[in-house]
PDB file of N, CA and C in Angstrom:
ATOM      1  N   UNK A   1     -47.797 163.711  63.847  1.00  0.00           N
ATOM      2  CA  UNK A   1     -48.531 163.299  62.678  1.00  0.00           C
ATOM      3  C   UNK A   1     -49.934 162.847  63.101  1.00  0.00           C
ATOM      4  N   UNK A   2     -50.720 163.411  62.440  1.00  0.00           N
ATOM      5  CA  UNK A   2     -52.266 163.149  62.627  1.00  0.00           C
ATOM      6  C   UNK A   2     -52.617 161.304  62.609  1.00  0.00           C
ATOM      7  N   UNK A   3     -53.844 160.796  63.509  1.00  0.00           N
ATOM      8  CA  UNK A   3     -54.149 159.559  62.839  1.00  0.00           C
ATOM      9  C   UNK A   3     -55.312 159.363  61.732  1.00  0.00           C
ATOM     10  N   UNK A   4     -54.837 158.387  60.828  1.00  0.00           N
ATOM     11  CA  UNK A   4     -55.724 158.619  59.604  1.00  0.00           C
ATOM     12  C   UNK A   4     -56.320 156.999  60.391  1.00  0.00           C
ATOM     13  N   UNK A   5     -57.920 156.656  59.577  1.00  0.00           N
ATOM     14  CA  UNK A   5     -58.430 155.609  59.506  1.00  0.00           C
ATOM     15  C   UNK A   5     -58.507 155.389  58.087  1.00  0.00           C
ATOM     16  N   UNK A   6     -58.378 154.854  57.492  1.00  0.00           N
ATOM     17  CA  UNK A   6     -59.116 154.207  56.178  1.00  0.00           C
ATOM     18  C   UNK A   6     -59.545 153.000  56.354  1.00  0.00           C
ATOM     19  N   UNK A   7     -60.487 152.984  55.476  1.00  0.00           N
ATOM     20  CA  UNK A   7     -61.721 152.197  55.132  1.00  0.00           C
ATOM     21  C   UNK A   7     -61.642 151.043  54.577  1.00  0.00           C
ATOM     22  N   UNK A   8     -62.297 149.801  54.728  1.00  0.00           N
ATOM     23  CA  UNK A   8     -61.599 148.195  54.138  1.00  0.00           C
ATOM     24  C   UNK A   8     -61.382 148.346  52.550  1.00  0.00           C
ATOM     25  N   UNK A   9     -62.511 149.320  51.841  1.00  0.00           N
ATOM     26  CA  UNK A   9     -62.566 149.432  50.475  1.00  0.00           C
ATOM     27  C   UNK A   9     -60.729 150.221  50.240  1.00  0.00           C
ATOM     28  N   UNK A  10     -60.651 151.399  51.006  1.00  0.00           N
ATOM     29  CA  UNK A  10     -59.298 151.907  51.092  1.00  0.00           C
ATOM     30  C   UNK A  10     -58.309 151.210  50.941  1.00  0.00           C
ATOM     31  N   UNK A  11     -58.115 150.235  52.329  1.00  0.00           N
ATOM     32  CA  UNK A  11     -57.302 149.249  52.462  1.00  0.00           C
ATOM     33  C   UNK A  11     -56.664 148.258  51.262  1.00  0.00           C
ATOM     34  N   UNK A  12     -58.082 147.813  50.253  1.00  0.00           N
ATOM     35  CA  UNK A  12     -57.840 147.034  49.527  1.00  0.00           C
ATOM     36  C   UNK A  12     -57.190 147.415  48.741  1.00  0.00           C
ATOM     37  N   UNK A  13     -57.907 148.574  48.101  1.00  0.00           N
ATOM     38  CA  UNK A  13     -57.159 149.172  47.064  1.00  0.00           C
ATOM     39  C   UNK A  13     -55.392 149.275  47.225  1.00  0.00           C
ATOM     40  N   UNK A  14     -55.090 149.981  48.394  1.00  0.00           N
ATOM     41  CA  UNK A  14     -53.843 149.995  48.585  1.00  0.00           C
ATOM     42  C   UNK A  14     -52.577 149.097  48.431  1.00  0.00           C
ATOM     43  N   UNK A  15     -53.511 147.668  48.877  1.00  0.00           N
ATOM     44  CA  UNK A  15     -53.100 146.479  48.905  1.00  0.00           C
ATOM     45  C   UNK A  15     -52.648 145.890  47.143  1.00  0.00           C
ATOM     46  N   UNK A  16     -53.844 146.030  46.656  1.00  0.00           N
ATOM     47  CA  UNK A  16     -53.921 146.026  44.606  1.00  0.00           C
ATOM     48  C   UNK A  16     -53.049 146.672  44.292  1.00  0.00           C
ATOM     49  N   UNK A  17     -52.865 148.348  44.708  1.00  0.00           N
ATOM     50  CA  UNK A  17     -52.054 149.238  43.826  1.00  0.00           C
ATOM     51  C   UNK A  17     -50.851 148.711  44.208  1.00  0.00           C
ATOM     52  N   UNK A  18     -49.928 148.818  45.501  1.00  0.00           N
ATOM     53  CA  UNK A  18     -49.078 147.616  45.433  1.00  0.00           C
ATOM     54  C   UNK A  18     -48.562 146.480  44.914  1.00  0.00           C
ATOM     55  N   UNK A  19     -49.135 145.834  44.511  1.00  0.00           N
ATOM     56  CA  UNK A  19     -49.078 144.164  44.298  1.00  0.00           C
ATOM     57  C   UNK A  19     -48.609 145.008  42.580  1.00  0.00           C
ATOM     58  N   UNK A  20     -49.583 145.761  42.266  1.00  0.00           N
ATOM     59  CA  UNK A  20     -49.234 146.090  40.906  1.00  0.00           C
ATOM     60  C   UNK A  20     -47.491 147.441  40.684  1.00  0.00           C
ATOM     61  N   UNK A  21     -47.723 147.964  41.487  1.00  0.00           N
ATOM     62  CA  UNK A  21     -46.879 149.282  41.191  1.00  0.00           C
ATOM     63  C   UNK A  21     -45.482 148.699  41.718  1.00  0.00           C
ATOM     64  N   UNK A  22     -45.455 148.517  42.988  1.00  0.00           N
ATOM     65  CA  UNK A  22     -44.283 148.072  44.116  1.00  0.00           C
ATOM     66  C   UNK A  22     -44.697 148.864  45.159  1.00  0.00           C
ATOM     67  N   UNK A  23     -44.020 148.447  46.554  1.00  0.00           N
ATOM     68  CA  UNK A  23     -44.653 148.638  47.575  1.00  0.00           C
ATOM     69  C   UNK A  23     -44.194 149.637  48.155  1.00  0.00           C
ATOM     70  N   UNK A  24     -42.924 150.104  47.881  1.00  0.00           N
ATOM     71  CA  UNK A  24     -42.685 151.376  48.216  1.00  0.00           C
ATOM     72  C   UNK A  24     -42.992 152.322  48.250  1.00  0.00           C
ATOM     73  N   UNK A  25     -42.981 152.490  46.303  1.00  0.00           N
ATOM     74  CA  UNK A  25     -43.755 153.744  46.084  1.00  0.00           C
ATOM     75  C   UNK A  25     -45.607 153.954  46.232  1.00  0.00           C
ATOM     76  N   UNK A  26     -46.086 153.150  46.171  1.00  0.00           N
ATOM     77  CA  UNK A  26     -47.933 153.001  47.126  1.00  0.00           C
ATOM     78  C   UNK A  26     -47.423 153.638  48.730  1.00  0.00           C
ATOM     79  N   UNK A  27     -46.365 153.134  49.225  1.00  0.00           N
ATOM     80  CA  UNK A  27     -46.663 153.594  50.805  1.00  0.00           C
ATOM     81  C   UNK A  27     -45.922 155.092  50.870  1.00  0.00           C
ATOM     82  N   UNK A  28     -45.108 154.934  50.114  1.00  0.00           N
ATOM     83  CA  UNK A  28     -44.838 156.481  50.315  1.00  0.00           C
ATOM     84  C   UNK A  28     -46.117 157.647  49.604  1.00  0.00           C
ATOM     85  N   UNK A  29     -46.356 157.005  48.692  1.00  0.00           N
ATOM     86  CA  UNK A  29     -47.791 158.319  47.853  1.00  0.00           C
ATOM     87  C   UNK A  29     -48.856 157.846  49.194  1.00  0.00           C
ATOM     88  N   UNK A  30     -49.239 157.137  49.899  1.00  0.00           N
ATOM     89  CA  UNK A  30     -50.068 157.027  50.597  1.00  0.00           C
ATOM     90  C   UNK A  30     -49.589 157.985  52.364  1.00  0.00           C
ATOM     91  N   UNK A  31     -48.250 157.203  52.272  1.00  0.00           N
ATOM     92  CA  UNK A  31     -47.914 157.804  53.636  1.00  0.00           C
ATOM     93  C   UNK A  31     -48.230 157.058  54.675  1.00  0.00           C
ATOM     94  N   UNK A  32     -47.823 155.477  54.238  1.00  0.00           N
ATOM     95  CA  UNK A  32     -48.093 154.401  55.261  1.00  0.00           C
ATOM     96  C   UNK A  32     -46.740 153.788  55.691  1.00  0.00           C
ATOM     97  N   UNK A  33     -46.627 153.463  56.646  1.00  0.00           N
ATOM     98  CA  UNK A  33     -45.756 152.683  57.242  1.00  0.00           C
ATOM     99  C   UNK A  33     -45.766 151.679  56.750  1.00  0.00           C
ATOM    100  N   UNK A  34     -44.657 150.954  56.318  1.00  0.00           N
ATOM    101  CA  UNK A  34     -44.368 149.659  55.785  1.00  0.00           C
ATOM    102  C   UNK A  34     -45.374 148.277  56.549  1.00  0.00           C
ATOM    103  N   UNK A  35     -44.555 148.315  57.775  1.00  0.00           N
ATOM    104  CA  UNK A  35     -45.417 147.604  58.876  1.00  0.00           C
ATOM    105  C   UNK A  35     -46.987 147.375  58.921  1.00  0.00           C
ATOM    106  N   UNK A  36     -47.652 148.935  58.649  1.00  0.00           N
ATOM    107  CA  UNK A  36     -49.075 148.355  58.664  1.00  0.00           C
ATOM    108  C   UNK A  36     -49.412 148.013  57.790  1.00  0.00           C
ATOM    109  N   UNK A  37     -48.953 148.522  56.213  1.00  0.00           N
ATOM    110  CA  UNK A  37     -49.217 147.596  54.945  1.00  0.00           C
ATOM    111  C   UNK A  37     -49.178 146.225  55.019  1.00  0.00           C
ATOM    112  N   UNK A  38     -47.955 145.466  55.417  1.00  0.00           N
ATOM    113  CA  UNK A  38     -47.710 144.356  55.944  1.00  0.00           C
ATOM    114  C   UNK A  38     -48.980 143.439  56.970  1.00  0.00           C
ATOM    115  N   UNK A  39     -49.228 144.750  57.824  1.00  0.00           N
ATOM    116  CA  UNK A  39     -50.324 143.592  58.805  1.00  0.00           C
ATOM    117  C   UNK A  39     -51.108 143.170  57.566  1.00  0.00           C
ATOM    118  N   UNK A  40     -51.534 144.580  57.235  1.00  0.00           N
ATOM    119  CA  UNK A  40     -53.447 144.772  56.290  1.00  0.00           C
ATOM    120  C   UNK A  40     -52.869 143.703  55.178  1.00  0.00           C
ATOM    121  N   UNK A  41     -52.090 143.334  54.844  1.00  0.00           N
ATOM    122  CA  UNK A  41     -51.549 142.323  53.531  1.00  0.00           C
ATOM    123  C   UNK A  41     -51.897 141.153  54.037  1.00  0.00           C
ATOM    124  N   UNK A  42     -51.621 140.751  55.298  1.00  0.00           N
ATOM    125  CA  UNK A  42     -51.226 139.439  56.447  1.00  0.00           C
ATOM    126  C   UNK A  42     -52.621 139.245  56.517  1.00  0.00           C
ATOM    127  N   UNK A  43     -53.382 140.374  57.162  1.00  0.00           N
ATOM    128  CA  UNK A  43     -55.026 139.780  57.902  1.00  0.00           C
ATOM    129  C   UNK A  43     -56.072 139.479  56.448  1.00  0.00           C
ATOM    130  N   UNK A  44     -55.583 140.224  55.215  1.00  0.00           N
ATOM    131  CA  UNK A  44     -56.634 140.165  53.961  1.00  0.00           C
ATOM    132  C   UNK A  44     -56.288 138.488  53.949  1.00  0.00           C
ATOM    133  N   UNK A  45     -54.885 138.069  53.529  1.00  0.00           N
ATOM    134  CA  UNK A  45     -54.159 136.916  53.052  1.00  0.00           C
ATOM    135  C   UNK A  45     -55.085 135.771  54.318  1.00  0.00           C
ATOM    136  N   UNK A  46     -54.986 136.215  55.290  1.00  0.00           N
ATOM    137  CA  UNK A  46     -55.693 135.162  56.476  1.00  0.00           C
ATOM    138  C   UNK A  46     -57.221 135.219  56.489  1.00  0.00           C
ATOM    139  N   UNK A  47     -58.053 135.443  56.307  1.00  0.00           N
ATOM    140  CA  UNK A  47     -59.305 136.239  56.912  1.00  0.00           C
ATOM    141  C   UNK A  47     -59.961 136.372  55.919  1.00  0.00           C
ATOM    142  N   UNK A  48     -59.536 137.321  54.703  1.00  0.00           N
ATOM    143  CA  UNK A  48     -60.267 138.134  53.566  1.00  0.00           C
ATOM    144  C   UNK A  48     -61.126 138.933  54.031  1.00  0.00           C
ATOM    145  N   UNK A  49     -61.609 139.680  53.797  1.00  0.00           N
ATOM    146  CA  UNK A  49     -62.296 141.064  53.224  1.00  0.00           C
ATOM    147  C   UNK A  49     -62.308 141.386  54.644  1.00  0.00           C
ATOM    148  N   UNK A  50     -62.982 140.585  55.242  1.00  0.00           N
ATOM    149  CA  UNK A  50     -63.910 140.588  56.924  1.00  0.00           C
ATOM    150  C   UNK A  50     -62.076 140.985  58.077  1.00  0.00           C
ATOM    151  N   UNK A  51     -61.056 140.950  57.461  1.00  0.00           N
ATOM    152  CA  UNK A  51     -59.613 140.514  58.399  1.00  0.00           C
ATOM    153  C   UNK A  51     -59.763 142.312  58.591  1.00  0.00           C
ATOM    154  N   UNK A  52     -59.628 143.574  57.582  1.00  0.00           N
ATOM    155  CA  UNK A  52     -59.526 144.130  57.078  1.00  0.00           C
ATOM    156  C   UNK A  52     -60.098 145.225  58.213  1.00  0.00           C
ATOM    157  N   UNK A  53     -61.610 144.800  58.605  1.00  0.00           N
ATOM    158  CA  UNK A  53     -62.270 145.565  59.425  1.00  0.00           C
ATOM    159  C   UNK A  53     -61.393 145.681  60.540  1.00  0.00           C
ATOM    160  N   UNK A  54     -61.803 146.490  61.347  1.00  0.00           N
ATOM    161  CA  UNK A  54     -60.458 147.592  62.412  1.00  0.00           C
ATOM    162  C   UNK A  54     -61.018 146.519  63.686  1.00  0.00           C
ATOM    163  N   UNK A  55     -59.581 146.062  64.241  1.00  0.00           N
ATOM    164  CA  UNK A  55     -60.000 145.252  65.382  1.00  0.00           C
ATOM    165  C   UNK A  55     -60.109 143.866  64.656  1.00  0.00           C
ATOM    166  N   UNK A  56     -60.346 143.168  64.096  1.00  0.00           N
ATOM    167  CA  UNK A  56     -60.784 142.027  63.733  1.00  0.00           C
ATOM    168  C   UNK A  56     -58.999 141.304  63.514  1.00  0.00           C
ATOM    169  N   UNK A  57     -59.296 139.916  64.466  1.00  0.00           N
ATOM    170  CA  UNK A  57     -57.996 138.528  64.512  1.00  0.00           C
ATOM    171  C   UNK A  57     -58.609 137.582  64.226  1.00  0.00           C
ATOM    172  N   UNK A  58     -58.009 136.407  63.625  1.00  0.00           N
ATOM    173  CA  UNK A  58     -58.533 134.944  63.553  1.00  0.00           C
ATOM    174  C   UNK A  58     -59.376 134.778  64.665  1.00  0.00           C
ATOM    175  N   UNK A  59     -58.502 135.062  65.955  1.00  0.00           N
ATOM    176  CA  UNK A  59     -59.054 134.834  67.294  1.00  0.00           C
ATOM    177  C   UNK A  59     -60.862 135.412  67.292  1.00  0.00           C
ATOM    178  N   UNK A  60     -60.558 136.591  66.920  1.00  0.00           N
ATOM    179  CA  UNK A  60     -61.514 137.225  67.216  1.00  0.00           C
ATOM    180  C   UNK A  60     -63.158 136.697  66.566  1.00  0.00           C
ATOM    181  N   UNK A  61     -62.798 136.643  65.059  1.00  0.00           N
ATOM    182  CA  UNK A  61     -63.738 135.812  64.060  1.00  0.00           C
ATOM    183  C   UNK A  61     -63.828 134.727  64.469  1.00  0.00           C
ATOM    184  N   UNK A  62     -63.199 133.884  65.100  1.00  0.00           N
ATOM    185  CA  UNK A  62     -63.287 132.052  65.875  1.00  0.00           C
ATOM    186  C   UNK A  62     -65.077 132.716  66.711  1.00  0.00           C
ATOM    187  N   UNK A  63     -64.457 133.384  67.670  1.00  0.00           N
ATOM    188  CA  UNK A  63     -65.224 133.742  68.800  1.00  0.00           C
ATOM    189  C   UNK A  63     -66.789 134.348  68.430  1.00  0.00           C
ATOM    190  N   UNK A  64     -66.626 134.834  67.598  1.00  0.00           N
ATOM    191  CA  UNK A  64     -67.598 135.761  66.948  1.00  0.00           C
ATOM    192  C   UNK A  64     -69.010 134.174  66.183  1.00  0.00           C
ATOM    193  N   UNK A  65     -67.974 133.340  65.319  1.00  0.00           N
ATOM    194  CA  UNK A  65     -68.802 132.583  64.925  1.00  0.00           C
ATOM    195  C   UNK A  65     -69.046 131.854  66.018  1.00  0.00           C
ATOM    196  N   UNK A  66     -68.178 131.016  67.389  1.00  0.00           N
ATOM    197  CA  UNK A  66     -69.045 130.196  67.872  1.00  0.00           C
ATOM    198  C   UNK A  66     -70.185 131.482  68.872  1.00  0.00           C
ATOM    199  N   UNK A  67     -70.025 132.036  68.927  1.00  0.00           N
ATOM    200  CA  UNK A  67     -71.054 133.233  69.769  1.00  0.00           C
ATOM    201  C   UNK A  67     -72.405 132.993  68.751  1.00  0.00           C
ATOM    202  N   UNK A  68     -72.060 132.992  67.485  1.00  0.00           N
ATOM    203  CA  UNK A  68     -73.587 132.974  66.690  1.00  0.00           C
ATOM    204  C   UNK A  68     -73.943 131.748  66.630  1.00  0.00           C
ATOM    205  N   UNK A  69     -73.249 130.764  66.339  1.00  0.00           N
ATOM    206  CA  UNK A  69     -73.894 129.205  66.559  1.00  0.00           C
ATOM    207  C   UNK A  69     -75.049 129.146  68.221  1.00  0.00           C
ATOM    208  N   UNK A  70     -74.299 129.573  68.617  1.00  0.00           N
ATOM    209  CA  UNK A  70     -74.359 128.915  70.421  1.00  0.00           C
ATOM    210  C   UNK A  70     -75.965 129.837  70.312  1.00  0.00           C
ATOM    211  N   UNK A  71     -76.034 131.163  69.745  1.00  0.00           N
ATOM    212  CA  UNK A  71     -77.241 131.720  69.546  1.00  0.00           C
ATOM    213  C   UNK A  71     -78.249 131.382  68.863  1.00  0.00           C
ATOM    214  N   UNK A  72     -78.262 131.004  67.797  1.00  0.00           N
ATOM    215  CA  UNK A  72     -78.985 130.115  67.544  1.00  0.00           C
ATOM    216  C   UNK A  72     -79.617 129.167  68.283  1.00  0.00           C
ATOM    217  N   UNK A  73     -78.382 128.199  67.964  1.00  0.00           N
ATOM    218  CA  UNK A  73     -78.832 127.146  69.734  1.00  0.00           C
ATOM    219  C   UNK A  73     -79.660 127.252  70.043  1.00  0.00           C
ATOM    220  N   UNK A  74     -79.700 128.611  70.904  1.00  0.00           N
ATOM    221  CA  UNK A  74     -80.350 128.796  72.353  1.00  0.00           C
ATOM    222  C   UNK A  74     -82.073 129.432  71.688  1.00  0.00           C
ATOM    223  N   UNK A  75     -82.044 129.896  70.349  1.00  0.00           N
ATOM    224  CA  UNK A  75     -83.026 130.483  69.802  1.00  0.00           C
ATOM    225  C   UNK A  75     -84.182 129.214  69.728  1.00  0.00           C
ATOM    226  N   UNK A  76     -83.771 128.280  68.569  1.00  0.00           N
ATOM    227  CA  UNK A  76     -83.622 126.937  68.792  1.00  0.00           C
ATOM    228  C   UNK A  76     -84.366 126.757  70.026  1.00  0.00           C
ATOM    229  N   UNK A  77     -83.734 126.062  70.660  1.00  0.00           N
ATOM    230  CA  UNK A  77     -84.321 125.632  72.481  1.00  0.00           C
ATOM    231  C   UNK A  77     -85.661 126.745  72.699  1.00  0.00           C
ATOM    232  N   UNK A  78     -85.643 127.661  72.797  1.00  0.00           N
ATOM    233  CA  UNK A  78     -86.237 128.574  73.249  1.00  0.00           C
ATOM    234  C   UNK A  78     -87.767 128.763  72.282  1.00  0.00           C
ATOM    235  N   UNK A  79     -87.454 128.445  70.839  1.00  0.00           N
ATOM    236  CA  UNK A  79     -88.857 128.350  70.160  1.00  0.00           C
ATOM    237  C   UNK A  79     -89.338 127.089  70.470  1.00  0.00           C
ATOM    238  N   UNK A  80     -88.155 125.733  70.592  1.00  0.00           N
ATOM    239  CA  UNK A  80     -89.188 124.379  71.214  1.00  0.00           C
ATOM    240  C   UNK A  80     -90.028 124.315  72.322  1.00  0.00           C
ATOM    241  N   UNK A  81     -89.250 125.479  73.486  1.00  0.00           N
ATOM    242  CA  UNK A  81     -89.509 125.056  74.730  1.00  0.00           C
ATOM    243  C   UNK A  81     -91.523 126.010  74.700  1.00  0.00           C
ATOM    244  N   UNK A  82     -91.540 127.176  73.831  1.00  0.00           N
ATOM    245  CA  UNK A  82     -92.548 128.047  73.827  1.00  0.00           C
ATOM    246  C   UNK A  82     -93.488 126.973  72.845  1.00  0.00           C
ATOM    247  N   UNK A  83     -93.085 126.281  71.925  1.00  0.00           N
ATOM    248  CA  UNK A  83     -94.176 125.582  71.173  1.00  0.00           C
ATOM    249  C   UNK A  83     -94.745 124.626  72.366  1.00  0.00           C
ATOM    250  N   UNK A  84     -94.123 123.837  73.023  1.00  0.00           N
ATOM    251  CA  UNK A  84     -94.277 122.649  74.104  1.00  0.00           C
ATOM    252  C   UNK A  84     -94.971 123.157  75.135  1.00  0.00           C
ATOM    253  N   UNK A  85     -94.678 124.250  75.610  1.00  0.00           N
ATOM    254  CA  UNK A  85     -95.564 125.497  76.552  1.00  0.00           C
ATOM    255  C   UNK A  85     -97.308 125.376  76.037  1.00  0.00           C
ATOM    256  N   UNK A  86     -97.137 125.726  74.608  1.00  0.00           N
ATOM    257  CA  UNK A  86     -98.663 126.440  73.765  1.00  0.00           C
ATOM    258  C   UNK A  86     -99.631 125.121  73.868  1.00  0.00           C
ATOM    259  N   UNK A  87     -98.481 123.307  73.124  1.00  0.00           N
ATOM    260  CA  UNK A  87     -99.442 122.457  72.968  1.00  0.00           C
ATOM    261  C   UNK A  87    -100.150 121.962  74.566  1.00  0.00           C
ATOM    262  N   UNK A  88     -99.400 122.172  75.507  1.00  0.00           N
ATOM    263  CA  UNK A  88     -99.389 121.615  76.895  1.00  0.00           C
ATOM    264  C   UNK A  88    -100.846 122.263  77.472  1.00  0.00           C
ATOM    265  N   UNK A  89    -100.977 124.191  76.817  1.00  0.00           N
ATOM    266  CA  UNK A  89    -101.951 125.062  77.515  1.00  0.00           C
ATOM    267  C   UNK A  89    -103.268 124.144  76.107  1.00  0.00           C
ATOM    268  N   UNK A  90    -102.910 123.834  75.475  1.00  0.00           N
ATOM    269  CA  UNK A  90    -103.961 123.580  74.089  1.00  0.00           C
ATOM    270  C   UNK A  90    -104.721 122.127  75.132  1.00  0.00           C
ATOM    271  N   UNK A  91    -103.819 120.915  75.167  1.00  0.00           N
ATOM    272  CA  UNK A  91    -104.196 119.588  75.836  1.00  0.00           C
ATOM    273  C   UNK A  91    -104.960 120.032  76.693  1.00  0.00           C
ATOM    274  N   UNK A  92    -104.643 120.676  77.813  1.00  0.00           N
ATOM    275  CA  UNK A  92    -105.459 121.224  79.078  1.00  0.00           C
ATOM    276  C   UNK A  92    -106.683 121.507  79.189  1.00  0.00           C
ATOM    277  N   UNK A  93    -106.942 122.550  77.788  1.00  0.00           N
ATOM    278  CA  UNK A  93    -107.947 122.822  77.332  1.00  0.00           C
ATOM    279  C   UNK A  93    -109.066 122.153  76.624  1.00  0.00           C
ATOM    280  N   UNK A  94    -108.495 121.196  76.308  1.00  0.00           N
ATOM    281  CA  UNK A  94    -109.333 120.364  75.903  1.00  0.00           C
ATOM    282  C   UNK A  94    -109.894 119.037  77.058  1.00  0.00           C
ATOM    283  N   UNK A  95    -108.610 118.789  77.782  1.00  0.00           N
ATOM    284  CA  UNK A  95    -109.048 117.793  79.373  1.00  0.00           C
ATOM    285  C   UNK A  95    -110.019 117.984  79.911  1.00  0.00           C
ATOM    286  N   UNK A  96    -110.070 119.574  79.969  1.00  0.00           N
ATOM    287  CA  UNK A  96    -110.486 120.177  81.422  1.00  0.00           C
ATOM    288  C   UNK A  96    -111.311 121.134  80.611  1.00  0.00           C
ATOM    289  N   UNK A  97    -112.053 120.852  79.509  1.00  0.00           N
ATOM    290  CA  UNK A  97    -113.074 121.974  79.011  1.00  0.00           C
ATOM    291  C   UNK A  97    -114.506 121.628  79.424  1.00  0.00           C
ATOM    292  N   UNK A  98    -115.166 120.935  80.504  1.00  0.00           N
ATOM    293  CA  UNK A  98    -116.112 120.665  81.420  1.00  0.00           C
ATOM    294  C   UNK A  98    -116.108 121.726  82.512  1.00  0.00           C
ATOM    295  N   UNK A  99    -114.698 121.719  83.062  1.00  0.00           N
ATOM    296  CA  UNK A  99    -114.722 122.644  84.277  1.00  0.00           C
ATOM    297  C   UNK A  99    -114.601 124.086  83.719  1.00  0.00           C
ATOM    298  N   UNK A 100    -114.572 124.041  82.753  1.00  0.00           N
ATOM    299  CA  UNK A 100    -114.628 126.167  82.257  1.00  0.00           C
ATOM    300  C   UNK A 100    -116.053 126.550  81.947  1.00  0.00           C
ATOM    301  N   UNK A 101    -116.970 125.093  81.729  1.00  0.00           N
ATOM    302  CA  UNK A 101    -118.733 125.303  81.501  1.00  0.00           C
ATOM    303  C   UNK A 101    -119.257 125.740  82.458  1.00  0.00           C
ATOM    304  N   UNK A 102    -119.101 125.299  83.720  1.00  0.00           N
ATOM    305  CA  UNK A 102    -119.539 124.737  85.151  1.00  0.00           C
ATOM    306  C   UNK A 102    -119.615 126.867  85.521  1.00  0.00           C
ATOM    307  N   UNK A 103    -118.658 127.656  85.357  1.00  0.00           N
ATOM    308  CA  UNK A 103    -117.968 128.906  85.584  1.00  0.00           C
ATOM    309  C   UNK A 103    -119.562 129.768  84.870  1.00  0.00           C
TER     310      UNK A 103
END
């Protein structure tokens, strides 16, 4: 048997027509295994919309958000440390604007 992918919009639907029809007959007109209906039911119910995408665990979304915090962060740090850089070359320039005449 071939592998199919479907799509989160797919997924959902499948999930709806179910909930409404019964779950049998959705997986048999679809041609899904009980089991993966079940996960895709489990990760929507945990997660929502975002569970749905291929690959995606609690675990995984934990990791994902502190990865973007921590980026920030560091974005953060990194525009203070370049402003503190600019005023430091600005002060200088103004200390020491005798010795750039002298040139």
């Amino acid at each position: 048997m071939e592998k199919r992918t479907f799509t989160k919009e797919q997924k959902l639907a499948i999930i709806k027509e179910a909930s409404e029809q019964g779950v049998s007959a959705v997986l048999a007109k679809h041609g899904i295994y009980p089991a993966t209906y079940y996960s895709w039911k489990r990760k929507f119910e945990q997660m929502g919309e975002d569970g749905l995408r291929h690959g995606m665990t609690p675990a995984h979304l934990k990791e994902i958000r502190r990865l973007e915090k921590e980026n920030q962060l560091l974005k953060k740090l990194l525009a203070e440390k370049e402003l503190e850089g600019h005023l430091k070359d600005e002060l200088l320039k103004k200390k020491y604007a005798w010795a750039r005449k002298k040139k």
